[in-house]
PDB file of N, CA and C in Angstrom:
ATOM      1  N   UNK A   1      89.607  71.422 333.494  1.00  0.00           N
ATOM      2  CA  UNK A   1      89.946  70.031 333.720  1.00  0.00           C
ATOM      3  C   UNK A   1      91.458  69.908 333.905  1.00  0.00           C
ATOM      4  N   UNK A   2      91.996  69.280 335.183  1.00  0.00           N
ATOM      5  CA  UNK A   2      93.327  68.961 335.265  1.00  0.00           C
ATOM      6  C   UNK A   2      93.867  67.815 334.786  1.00  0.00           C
ATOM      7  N   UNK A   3      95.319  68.262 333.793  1.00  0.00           N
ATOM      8  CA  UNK A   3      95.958  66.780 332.895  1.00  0.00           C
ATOM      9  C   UNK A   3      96.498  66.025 334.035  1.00  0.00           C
ATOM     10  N   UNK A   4      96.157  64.879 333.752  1.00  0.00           N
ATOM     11  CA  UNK A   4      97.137  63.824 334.531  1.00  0.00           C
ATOM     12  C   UNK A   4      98.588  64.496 334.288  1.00  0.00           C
ATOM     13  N   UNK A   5      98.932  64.172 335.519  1.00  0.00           N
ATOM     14  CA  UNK A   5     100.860  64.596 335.853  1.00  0.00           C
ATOM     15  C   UNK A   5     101.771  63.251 334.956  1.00  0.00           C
ATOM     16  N   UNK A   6     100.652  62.165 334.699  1.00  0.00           N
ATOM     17  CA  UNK A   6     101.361  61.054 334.003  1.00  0.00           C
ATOM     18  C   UNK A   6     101.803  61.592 332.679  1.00  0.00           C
ATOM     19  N   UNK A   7     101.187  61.891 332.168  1.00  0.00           N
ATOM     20  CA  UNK A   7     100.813  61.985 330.676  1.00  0.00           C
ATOM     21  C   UNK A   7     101.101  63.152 330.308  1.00  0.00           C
ATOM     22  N   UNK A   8     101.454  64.685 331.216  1.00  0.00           N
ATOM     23  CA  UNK A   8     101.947  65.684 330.775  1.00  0.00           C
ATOM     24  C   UNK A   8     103.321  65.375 330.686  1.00  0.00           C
ATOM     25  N   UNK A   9     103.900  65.020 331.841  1.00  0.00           N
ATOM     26  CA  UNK A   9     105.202  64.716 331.831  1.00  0.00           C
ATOM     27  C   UNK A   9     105.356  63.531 330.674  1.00  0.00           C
ATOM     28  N   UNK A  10     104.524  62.559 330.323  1.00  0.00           N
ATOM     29  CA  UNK A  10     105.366  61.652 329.277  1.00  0.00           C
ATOM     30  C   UNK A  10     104.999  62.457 327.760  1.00  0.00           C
ATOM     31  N   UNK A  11     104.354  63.219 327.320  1.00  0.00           N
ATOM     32  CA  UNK A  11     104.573  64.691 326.276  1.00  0.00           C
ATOM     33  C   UNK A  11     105.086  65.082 326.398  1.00  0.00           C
ATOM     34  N   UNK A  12     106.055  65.795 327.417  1.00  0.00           N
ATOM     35  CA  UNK A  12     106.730  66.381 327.717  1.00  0.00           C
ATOM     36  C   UNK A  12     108.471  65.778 327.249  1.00  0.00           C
ATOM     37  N   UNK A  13     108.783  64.457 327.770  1.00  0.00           N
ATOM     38  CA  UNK A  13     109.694  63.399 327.751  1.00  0.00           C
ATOM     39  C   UNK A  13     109.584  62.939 326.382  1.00  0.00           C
ATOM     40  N   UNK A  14     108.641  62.546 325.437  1.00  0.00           N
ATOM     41  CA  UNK A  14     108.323  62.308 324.059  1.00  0.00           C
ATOM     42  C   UNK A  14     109.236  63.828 323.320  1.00  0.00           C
ATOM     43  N   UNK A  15     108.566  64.445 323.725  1.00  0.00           N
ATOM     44  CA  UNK A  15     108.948  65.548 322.832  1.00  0.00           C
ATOM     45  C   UNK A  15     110.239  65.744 322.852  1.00  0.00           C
ATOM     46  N   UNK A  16     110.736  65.465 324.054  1.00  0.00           N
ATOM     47  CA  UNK A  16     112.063  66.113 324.471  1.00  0.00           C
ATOM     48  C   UNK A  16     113.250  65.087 323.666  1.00  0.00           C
ATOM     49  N   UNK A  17     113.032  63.724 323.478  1.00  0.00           N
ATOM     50  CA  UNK A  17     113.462  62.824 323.179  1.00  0.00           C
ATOM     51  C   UNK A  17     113.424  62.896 321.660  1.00  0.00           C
ATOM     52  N   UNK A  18     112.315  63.411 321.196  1.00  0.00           N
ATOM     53  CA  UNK A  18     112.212  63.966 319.327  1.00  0.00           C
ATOM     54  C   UNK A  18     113.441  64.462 319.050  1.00  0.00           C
ATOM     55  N   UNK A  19     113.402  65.936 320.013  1.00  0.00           N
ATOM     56  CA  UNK A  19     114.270  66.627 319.408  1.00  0.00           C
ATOM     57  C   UNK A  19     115.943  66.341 319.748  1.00  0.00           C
ATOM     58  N   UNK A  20     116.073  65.922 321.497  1.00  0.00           N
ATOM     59  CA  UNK A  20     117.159  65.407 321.055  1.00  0.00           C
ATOM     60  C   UNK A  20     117.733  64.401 320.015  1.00  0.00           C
ATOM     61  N   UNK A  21     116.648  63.294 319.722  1.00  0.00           N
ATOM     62  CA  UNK A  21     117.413  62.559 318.323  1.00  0.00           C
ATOM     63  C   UNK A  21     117.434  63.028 317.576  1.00  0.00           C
ATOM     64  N   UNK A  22     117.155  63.836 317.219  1.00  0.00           N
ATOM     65  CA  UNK A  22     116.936  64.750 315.743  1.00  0.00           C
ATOM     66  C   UNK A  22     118.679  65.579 315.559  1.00  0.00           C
ATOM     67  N   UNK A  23     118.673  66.529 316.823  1.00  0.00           N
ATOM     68  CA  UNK A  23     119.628  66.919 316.928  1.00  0.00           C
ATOM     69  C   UNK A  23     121.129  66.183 317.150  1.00  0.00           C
ATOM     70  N   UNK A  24     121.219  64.689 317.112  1.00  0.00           N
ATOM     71  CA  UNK A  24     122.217  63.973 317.568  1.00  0.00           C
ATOM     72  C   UNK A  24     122.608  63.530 316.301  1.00  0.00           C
ATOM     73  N   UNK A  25     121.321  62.814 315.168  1.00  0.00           N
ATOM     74  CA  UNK A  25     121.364  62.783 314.042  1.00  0.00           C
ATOM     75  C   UNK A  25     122.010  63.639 313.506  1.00  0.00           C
ATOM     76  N   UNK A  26     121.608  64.727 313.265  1.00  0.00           N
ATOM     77  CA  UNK A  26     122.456  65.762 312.339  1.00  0.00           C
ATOM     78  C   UNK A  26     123.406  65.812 312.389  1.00  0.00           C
ATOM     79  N   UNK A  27     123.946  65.971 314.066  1.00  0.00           N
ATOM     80  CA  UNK A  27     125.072  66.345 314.403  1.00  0.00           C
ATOM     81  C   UNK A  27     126.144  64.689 313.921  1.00  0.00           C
ATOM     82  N   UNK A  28     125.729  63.685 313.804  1.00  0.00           N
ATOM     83  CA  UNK A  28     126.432  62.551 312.802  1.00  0.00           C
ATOM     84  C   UNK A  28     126.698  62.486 311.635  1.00  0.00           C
ATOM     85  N   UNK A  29     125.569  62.991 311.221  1.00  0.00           N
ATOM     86  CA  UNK A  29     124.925  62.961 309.812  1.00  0.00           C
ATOM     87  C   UNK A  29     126.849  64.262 309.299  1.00  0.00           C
ATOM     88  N   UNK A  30     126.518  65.314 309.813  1.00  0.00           N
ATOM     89  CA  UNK A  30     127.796  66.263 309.742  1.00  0.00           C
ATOM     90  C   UNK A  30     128.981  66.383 310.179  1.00  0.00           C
ATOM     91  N   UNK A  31     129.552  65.650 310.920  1.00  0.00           N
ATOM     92  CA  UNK A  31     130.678  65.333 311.476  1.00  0.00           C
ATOM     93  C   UNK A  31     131.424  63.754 311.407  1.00  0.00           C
ATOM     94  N   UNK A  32     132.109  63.561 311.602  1.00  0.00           N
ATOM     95  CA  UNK A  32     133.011  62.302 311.825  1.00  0.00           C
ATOM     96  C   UNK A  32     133.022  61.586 313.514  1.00  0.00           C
ATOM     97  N   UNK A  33     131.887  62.152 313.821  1.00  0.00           N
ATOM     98  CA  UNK A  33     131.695  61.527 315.131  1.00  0.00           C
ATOM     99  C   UNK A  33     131.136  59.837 314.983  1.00  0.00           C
ATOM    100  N   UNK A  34     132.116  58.630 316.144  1.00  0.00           N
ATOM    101  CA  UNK A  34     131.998  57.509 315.376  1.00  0.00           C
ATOM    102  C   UNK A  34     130.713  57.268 316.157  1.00  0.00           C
ATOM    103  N   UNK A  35     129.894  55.876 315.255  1.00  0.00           N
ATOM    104  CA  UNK A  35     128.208  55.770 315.673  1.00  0.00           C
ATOM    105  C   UNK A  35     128.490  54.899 316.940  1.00  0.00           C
ATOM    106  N   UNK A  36     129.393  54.344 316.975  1.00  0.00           N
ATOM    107  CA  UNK A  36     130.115  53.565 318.549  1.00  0.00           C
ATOM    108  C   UNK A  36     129.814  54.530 319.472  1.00  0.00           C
ATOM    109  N   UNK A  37     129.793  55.738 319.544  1.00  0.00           N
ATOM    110  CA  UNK A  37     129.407  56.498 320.999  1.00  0.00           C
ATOM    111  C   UNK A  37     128.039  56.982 321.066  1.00  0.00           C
ATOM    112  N   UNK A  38     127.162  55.521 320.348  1.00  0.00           N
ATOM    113  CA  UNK A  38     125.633  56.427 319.687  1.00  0.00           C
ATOM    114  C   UNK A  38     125.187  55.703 321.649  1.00  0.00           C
ATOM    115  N   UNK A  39     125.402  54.942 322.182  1.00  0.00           N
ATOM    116  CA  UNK A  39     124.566  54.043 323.225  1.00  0.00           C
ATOM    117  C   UNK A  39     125.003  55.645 324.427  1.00  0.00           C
ATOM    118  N   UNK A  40     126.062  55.691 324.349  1.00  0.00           N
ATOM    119  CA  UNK A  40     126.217  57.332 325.656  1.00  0.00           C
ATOM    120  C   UNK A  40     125.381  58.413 325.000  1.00  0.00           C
ATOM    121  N   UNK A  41     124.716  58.729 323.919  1.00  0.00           N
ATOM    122  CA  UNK A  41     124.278  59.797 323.299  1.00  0.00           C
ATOM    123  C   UNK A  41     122.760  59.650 324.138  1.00  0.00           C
ATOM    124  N   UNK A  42     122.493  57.996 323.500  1.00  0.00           N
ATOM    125  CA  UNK A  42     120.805  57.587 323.749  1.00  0.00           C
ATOM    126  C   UNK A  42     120.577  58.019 325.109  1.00  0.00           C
ATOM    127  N   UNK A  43     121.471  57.491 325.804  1.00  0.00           N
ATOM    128  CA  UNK A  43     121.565  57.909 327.550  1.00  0.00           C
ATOM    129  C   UNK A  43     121.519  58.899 327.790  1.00  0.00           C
ATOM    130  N   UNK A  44     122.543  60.110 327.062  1.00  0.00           N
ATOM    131  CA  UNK A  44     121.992  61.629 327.795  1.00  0.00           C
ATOM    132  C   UNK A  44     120.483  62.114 326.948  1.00  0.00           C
ATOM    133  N   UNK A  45     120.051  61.786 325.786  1.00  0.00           N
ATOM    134  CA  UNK A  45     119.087  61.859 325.447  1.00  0.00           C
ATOM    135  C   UNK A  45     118.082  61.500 326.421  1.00  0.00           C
ATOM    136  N   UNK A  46     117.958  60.103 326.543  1.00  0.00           N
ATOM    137  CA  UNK A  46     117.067  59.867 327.384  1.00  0.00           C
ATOM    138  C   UNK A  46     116.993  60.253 329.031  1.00  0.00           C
ATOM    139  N   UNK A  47     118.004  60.826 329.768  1.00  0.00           N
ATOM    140  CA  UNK A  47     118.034  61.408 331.129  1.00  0.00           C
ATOM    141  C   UNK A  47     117.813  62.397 331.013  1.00  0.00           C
ATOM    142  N   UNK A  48     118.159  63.656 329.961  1.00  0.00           N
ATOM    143  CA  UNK A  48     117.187  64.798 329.726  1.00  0.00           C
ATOM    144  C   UNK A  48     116.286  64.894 329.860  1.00  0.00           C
ATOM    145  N   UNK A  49     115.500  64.323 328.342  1.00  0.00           N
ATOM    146  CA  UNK A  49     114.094  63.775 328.618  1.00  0.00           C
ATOM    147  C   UNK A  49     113.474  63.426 329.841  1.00  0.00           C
ATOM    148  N   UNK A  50     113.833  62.539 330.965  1.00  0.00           N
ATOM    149  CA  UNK A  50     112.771  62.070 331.911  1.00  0.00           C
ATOM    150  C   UNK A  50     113.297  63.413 332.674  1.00  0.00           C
ATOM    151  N   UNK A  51     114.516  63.534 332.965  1.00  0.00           N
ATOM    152  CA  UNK A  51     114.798  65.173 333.703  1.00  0.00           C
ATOM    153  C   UNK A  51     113.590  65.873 333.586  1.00  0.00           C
ATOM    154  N   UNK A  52     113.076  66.455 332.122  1.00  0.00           N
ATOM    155  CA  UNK A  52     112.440  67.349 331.576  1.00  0.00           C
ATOM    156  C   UNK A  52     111.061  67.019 331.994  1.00  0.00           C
ATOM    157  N   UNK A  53     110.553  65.866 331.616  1.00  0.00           N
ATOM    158  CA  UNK A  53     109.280  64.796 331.875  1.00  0.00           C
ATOM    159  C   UNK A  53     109.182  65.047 333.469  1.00  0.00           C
ATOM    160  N   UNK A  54     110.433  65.166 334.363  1.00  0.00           N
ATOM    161  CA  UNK A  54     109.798  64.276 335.503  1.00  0.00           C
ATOM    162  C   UNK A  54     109.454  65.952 336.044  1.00  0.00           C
ATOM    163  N   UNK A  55     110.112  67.161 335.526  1.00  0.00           N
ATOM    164  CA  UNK A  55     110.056  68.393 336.179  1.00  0.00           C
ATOM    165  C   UNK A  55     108.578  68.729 335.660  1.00  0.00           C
ATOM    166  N   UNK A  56     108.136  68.418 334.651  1.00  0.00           N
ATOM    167  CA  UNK A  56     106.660  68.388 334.113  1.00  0.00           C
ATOM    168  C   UNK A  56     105.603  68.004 334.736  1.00  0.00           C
ATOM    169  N   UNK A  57     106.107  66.502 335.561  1.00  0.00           N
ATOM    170  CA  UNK A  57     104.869  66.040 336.212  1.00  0.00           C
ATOM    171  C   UNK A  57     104.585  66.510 337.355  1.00  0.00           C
ATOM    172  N   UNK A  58     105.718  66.883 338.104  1.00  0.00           N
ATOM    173  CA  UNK A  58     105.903  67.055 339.513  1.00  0.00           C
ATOM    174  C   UNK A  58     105.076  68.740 339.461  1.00  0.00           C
ATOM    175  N   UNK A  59     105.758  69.401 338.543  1.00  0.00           N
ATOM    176  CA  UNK A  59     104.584  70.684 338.311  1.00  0.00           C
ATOM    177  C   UNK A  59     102.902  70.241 338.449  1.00  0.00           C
ATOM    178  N   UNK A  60     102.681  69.622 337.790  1.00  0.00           N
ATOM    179  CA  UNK A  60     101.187  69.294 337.276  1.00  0.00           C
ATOM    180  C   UNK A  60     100.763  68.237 338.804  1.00  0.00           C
ATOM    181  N   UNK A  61     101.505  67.731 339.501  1.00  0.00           N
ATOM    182  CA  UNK A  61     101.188  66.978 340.623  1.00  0.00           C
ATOM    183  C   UNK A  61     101.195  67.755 342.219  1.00  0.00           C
ATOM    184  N   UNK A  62     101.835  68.871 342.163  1.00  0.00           N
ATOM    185  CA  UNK A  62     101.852  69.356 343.439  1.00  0.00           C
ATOM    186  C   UNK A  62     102.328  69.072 344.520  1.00  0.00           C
ATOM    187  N   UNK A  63     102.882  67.342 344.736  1.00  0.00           N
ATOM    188  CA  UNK A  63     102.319  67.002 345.658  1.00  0.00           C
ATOM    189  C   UNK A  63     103.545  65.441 345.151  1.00  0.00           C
ATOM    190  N   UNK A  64     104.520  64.347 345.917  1.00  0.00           N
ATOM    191  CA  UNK A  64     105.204  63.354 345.682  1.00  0.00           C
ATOM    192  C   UNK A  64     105.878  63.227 344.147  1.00  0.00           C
ATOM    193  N   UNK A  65     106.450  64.273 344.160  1.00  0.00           N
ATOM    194  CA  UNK A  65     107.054  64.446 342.677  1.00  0.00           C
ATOM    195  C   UNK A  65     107.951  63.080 342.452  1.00  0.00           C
ATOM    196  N   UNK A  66     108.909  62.870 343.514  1.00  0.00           N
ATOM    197  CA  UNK A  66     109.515  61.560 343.151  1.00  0.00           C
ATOM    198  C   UNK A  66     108.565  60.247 342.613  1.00  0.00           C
ATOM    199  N   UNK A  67     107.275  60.318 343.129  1.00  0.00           N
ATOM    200  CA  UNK A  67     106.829  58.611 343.101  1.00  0.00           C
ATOM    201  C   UNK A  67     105.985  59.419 341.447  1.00  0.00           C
ATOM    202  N   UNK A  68     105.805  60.560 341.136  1.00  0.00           N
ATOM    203  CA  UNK A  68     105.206  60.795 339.901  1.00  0.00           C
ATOM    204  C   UNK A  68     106.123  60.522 338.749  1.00  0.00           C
ATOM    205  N   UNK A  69     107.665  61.540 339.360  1.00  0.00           N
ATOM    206  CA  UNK A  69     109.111  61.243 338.152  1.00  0.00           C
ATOM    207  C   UNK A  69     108.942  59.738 337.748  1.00  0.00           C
ATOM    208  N   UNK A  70     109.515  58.920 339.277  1.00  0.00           N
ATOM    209  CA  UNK A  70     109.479  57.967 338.832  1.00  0.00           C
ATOM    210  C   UNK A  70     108.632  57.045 338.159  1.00  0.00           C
ATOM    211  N   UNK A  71     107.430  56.962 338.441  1.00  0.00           N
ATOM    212  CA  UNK A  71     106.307  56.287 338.007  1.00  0.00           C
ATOM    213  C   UNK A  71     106.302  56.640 336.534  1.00  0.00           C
ATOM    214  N   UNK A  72     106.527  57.723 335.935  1.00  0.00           N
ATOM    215  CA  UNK A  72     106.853  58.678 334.355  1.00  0.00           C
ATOM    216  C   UNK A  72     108.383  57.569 334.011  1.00  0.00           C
ATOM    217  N   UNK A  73     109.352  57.433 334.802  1.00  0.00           N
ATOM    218  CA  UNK A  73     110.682  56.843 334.071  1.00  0.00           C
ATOM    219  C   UNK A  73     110.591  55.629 333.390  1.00  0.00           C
ATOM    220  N   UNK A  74     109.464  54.682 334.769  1.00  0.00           N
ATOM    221  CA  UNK A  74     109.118  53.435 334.585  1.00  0.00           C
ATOM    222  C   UNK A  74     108.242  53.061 332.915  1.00  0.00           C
ATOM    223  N   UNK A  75     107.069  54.043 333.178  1.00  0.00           N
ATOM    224  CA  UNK A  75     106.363  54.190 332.043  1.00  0.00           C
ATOM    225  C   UNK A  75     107.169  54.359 330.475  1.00  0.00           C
ATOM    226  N   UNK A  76     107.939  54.849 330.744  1.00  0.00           N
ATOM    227  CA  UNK A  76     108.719  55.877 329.934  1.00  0.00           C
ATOM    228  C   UNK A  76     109.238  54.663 329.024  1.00  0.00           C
ATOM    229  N   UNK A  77     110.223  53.586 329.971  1.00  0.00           N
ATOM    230  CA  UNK A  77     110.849  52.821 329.480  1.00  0.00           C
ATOM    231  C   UNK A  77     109.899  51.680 328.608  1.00  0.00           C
ATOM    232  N   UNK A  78     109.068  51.158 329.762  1.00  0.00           N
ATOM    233  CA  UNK A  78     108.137  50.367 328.882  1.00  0.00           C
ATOM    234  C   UNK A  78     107.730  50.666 327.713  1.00  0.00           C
ATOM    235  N   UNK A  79     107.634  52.061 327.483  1.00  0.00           N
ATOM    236  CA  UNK A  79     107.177  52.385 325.812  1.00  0.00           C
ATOM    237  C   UNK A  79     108.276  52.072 325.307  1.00  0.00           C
ATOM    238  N   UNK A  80     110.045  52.768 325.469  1.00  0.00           N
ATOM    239  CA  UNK A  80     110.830  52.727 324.569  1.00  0.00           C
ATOM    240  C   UNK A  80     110.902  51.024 324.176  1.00  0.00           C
ATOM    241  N   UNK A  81     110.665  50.453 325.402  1.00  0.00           N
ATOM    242  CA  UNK A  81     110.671  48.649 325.261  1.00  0.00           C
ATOM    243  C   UNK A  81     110.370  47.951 324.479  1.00  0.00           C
ATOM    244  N   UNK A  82     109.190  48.782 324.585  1.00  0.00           N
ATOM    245  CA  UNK A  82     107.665  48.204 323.399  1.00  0.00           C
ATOM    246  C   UNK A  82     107.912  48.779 322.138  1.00  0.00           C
ATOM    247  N   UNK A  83     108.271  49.337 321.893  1.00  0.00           N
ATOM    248  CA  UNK A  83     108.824  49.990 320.106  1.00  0.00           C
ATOM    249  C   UNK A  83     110.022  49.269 319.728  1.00  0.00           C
ATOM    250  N   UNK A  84     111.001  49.238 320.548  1.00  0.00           N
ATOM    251  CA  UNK A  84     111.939  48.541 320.435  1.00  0.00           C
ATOM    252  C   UNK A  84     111.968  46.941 319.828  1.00  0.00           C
ATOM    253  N   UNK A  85     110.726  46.035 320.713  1.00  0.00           N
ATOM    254  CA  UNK A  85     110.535  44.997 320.698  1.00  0.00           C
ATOM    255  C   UNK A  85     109.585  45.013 319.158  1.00  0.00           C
ATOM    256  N   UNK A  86     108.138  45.742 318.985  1.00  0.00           N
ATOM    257  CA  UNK A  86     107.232  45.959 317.941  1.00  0.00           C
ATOM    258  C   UNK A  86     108.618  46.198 317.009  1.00  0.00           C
ATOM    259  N   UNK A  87     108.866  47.193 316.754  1.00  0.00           N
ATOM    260  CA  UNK A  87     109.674  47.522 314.865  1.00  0.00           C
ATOM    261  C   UNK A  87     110.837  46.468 315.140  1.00  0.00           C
ATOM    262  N   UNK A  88     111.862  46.206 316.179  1.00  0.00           N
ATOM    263  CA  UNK A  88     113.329  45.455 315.881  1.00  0.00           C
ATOM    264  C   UNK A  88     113.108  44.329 316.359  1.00  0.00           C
ATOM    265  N   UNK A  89     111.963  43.434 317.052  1.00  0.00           N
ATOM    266  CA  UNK A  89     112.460  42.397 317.226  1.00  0.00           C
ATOM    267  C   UNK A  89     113.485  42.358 318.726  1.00  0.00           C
ATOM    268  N   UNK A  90     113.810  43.438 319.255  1.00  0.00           N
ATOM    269  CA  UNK A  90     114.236  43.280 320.362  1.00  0.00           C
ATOM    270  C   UNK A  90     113.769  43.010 321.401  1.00  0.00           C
ATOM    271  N   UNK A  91     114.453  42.271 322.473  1.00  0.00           N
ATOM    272  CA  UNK A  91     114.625  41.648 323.392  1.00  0.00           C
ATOM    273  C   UNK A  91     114.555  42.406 324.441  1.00  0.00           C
ATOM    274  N   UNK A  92     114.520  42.479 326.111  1.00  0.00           N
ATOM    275  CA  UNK A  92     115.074  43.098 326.812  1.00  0.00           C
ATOM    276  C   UNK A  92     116.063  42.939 327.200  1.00  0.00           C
ATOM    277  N   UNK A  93     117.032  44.060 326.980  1.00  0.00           N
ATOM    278  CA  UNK A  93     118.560  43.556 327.447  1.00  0.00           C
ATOM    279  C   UNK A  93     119.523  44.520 328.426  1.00  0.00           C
ATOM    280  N   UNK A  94     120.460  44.228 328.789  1.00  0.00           N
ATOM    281  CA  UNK A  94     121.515  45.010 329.909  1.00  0.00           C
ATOM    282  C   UNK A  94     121.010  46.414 329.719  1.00  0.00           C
ATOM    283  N   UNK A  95     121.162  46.733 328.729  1.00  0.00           N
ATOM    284  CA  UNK A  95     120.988  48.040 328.383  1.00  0.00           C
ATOM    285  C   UNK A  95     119.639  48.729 328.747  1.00  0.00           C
ATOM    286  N   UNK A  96     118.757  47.786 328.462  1.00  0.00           N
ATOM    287  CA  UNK A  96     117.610  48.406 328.736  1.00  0.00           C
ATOM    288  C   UNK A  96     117.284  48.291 330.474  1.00  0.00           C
ATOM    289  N   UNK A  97     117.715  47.647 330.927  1.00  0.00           N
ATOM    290  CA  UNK A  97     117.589  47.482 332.678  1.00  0.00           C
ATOM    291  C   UNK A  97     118.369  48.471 333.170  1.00  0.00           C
ATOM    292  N   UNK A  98     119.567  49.296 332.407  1.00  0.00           N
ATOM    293  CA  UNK A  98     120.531  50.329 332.331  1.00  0.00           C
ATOM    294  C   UNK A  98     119.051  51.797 332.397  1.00  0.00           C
ATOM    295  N   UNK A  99     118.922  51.644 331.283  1.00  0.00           N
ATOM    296  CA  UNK A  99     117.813  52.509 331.097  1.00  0.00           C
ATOM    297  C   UNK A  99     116.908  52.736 331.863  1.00  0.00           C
ATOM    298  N   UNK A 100     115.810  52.098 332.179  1.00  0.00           N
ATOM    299  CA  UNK A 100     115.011  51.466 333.612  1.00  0.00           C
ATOM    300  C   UNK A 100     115.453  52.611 334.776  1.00  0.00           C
ATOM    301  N   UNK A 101     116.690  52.196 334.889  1.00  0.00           N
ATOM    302  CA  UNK A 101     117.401  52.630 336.274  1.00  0.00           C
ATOM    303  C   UNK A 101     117.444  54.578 336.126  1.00  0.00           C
ATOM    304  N   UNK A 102     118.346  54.989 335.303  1.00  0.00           N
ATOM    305  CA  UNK A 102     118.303  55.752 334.346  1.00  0.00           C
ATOM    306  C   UNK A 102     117.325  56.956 334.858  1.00  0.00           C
ATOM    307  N   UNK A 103     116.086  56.108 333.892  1.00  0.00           N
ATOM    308  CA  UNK A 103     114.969  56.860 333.849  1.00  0.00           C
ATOM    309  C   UNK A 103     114.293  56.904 335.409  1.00  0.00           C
ATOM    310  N   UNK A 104     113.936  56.434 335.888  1.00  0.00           N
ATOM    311  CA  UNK A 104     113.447  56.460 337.236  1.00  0.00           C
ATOM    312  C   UNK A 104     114.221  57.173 337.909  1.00  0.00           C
ATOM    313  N   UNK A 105     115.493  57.299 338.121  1.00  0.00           N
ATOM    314  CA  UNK A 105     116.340  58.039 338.806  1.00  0.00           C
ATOM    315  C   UNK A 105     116.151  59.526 338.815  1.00  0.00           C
ATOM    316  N   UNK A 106     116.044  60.119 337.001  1.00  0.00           N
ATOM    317  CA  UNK A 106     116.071  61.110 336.473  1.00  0.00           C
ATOM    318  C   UNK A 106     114.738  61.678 336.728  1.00  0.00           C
ATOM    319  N   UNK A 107     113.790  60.879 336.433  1.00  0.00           N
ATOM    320  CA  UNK A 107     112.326  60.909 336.320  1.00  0.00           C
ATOM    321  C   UNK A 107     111.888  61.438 338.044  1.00  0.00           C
ATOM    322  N   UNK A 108     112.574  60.911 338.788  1.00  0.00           N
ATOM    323  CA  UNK A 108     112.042  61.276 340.220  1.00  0.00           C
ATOM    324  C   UNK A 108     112.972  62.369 340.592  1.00  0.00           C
ATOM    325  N   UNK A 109     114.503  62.659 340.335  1.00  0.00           N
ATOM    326  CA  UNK A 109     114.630  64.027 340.681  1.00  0.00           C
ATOM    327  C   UNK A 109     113.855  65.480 339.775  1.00  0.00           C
ATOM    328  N   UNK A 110     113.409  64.815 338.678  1.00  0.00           N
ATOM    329  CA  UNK A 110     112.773  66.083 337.534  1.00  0.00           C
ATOM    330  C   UNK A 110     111.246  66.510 338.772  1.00  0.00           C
ATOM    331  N   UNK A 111     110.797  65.130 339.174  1.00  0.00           N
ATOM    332  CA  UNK A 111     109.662  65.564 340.191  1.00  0.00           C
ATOM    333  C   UNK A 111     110.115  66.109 341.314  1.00  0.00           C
ATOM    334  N   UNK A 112     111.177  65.779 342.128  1.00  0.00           N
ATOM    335  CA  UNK A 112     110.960  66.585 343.283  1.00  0.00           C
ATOM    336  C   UNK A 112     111.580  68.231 342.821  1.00  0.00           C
ATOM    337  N   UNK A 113     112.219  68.472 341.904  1.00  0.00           N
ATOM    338  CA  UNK A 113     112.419  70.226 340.952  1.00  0.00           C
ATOM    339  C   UNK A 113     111.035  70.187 340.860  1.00  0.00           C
ATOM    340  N   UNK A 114     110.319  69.601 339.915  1.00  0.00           N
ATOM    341  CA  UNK A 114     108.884  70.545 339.679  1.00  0.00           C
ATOM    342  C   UNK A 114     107.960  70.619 340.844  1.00  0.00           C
ATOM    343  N   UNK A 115     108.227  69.502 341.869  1.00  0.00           N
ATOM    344  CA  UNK A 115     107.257  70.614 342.865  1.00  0.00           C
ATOM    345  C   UNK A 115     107.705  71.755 343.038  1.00  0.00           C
ATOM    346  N   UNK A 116     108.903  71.590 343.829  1.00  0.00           N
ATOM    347  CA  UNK A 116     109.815  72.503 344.479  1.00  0.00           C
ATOM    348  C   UNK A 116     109.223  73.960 343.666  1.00  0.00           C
ATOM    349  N   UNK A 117     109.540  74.045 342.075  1.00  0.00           N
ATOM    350  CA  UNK A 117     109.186  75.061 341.486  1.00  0.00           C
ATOM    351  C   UNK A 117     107.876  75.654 341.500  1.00  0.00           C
ATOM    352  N   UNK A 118     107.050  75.097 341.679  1.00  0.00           N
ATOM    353  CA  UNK A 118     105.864  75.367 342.148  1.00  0.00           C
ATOM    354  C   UNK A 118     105.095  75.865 342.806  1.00  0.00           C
ATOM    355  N   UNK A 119     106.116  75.983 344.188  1.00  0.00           N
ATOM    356  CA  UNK A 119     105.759  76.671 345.647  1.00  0.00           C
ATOM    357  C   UNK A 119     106.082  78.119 345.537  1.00  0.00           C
TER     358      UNK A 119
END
């Protein structure tokens, strides 16, 4: 049975996004780095991630890696949206239309690499 290219790539982007916060944490948690440069952190966190996500789907898709990346960035965000909004009470804001952009961008070059890799 073949995984949806959606859903490998957003496991893929989940996971990737674990460990970079994990690792950004610590790296605060141990240093004197100020939490003011936490919004550029979230950003390379999260363009990794769909990077990683979108090279995932485009593997598993064969075939329009960009409209898979992207379609994965879009998705991508709506979850972070929806957690955001569920636990904080947040809003959608600059930042997150920042993000949006971001992810889709990232999300569709990670697809046209994972076809590419593929062939």
């Amino acid at each position: 049975m073949k995984q949806s290219p959606l859903w490998s790539g957003f496991a893929a982007a989940g996971l990737s996004t674990l460990v970079g916060t994990l690792a950004v944490s610590l790296l605060l948690l141990g240093t004197s780095w100020p939490e003011s440069s936490w919004l550029g952190a979230t950003l390379t966190i999260h363009g990794i991630a769909m990077l990683l996500g979108g090279i995932m789907s485009g593997k598993r898709s064969s075939s329009r890696g960009w409209y898979h990346g992207g379609l994965l960035g879009l998705v991508y965000t709506g979850a972070i949206w929806m957690i955001g909004f569920l636990a904080f009470d947040n809003g959608f804001t600059k930042e997150m239309l920042v993000l949006a952009g971001l992810a889709f961008v990232m999300g569709a070059l990670g697809g046209i690499i994972g076809v590419n890799l593929k062939k």
